[in-house]
Protein backbone atom coordinates (compact mmCIF):
# COMPACT_ATOMS: atom_id res chain seq x y z
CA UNK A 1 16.32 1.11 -0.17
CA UNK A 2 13.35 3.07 0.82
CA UNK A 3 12.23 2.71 4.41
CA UNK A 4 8.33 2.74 4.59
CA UNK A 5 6.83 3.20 8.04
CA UNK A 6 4.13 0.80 9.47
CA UNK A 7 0.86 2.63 9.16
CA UNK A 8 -1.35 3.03 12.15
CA UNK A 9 -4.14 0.92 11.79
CA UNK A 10 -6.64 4.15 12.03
CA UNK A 11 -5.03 6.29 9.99
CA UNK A 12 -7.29 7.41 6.80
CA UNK A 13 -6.13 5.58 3.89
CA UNK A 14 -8.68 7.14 1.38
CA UNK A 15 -7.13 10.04 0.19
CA UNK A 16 -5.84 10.49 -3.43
CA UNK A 17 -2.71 11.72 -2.58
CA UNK A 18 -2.26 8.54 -0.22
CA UNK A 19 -3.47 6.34 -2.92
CA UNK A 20 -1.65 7.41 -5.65
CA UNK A 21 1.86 8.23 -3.45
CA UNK A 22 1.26 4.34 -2.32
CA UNK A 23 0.71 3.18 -5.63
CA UNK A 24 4.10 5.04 -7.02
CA UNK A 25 6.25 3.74 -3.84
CA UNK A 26 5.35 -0.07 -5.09
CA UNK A 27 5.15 0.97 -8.65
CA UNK A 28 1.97 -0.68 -9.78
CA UNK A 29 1.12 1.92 -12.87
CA UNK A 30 -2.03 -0.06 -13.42
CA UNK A 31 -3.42 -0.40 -9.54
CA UNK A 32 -3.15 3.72 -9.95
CA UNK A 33 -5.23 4.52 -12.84
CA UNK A 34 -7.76 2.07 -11.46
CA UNK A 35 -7.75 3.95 -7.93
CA UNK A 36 -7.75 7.26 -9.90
CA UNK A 37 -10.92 6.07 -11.36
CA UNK A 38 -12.14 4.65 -7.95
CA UNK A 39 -11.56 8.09 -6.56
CA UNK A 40 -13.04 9.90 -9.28
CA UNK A 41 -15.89 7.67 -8.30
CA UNK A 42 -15.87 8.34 -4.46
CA UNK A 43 -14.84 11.65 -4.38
CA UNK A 44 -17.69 13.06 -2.07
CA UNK A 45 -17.89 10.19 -0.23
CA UNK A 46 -14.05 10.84 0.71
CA UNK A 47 -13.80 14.34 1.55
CA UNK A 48 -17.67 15.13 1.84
CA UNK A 49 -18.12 19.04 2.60
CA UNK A 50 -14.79 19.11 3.17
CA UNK A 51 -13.98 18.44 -0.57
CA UNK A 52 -10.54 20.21 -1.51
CA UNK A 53 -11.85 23.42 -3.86
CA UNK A 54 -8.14 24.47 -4.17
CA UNK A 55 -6.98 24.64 -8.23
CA UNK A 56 -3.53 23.19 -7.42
CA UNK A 57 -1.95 26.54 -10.18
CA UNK A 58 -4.20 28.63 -8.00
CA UNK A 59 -2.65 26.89 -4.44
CA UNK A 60 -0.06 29.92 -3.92
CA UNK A 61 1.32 31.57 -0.68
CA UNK A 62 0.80 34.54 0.56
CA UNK A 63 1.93 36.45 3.62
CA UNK A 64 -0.01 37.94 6.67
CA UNK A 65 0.39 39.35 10.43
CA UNK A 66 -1.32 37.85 13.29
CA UNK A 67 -4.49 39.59 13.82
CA UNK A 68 -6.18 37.21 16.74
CA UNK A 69 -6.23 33.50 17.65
CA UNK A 70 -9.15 31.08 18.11
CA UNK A 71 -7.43 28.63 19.72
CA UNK A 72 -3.93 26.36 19.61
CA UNK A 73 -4.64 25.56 15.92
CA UNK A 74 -6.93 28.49 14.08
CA UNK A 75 -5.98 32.01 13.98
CA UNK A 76 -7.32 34.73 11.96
CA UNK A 77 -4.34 36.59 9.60
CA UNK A 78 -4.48 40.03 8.24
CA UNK A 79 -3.42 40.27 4.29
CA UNK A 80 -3.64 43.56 3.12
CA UNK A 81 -6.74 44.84 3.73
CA UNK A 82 -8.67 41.00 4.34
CA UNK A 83 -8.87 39.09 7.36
CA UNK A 84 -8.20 35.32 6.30
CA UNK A 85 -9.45 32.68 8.73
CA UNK A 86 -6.31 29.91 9.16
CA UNK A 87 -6.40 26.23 10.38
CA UNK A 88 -2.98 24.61 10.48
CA UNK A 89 -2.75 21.32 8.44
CA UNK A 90 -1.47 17.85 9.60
CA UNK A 91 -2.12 18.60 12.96
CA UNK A 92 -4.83 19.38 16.19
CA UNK A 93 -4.53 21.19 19.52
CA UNK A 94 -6.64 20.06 22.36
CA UNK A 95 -10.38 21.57 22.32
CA UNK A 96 -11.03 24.78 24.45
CA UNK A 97 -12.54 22.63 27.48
CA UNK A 98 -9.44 19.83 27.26
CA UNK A 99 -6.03 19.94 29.56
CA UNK A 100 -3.73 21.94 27.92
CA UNK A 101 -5.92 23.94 25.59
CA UNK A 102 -4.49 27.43 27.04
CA UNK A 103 -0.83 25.89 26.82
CA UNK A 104 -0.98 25.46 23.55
CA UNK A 105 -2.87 28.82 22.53
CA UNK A 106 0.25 30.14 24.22
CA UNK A 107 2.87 28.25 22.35
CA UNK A 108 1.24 29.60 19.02
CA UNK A 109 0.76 33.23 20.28
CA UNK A 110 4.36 32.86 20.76
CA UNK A 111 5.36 31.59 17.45
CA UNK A 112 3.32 33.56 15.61
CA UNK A 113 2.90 37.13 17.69
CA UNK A 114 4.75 40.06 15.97
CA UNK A 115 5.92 38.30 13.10
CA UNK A 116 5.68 37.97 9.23
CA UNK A 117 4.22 34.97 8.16
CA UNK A 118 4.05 32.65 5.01
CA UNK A 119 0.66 30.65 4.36
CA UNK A 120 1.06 27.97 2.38
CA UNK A 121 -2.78 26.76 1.88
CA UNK A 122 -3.59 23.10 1.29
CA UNK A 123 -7.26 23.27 1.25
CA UNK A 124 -10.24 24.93 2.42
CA UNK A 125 -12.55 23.28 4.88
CA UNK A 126 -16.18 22.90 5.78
CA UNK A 127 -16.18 26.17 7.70
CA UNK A 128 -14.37 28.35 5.29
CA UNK A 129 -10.87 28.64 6.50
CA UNK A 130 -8.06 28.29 4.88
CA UNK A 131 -6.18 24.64 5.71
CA UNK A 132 -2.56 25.79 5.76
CA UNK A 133 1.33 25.38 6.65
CA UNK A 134 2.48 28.33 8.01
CA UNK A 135 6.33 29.02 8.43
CA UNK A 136 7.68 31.95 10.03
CA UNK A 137 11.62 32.82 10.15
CA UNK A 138 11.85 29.59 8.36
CA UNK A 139 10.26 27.22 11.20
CA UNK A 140 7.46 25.41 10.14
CA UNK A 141 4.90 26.02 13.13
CA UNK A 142 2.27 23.13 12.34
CA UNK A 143 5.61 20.97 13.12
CA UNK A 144 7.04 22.74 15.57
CA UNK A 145 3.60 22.77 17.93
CA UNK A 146 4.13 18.51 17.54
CA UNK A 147 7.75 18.78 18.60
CA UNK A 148 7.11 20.84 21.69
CA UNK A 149 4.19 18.66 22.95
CA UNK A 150 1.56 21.00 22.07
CA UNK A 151 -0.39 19.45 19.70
CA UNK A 152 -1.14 15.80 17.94
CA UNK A 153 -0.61 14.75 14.27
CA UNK A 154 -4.04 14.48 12.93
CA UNK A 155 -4.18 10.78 11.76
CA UNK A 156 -6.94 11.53 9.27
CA UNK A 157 -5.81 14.43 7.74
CA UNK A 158 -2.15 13.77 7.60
CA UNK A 159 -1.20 11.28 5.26
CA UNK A 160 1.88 13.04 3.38
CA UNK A 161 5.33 11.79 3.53
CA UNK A 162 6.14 14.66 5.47
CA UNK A 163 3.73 13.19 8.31
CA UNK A 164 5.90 10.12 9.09
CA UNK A 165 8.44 13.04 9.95
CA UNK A 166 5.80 14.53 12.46
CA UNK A 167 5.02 11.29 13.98
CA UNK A 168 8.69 10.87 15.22
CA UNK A 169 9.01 14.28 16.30
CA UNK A 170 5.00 13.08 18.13
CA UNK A 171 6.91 10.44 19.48
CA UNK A 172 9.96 12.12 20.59
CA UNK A 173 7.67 14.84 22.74
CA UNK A 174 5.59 11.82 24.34
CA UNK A 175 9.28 10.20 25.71
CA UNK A 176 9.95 13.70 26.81
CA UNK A 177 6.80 14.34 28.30
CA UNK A 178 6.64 17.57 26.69
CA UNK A 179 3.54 19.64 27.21
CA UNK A 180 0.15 17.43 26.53
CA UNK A 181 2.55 14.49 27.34
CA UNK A 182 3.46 15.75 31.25
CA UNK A 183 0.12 14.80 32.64
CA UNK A 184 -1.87 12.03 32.61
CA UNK A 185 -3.32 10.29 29.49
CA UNK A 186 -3.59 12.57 26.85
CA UNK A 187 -6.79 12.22 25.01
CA UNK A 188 -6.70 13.05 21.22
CA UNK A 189 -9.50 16.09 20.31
CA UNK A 190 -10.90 14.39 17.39
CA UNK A 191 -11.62 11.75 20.53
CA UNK A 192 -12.55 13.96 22.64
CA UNK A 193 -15.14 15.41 20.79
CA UNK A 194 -17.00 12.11 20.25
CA UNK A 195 -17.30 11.80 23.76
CA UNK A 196 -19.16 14.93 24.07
């Protein structure tokens, strides 16, 4: 029996990966060529200029070092002889003017400082950078940052089945009160931001 998590009521359903992974778990063949068609349809209204440009044989990984962070969730890695702007996928780390936002800088300096790393892109976004998982010595850091309390699960963004996995470990760091969670109300940057 497959257990299927209750879905926030403001998490983006739009996506053609959600669409079509919905559409398989209740196997309706039919409701999935229509929404392929729908999102065929809608496509720039979905992702506007943030429109996946990845060719899916073309999404491969590559390695890199650490050349500088930008803050807990963008980094700049050096590949050879290129410099390849990063922004880790799924999830977000408090703004540069929030509570926290130098906590969590640290916690990926520290993941990531020294190290080989694998880049696993899954898009490219509005400003250029590559949308990525990134694992070093086989720990997935987009994850990992959730787990210790140093960054959210971005409820638009994330809507693979591996994101039900994040949520729990979200979940598990709030109980903890682990990092963002140790203070007062923590205020999700995508939030934030609006307020501005």
């Amino acid at each position: 029996m497959i257990k299927i998590r209750p879905k926030k009521s403001f998490r983006h359903e739009n996506s053609f990966v959600s669409m079509f992974w919905n559409c398989l778990k209740y196997k309706k063949a039919l409701g999935t060529i229509g929404l392929v068609l729908v999102q065929f349809v809608l496509n720039e209204t979905v992702y506007g200029e943030s429109k996946p440009s990845f060719n899916t044989a073309e999404n491969v990984s590559f390695y890199g070092v650490l050349h500088y962070l930008s803050d807990g969730d963008s980094f700049v890695v050096k590949n050879k002889n290129t410099n390849v702007t990063i922004r880790l996928w799924g999830i977000d780390a408090p703004e540069y003017d929030q509570p926290h936002s130098k906590a969590s800088k640290d916690a990926l300096e520290q993941l990531l400082s020294k190290k080989r790393l694998r880049i696993i892109p899954k898009d490219i976004d509005k400003y250029g950078r590559t949308v990525a998982i990134v694992e070093v010595e086989n720990i997935i850091v987009n994850s990992m940052l959730v787990a210790k309390g140093n960054a959210w699960v971005h409820t638009y963004y994330c809507l693979e089945p591996v994101c039900d996995l994040w949520y729990e470990l979200e979940e598990k760091a709030r109980s903890a009160k682990s990092g963002l969670w140790s203070g007062g109300k923590a205020i999700e940057p995508w939030v934030w931001k609006m307020k501005k």
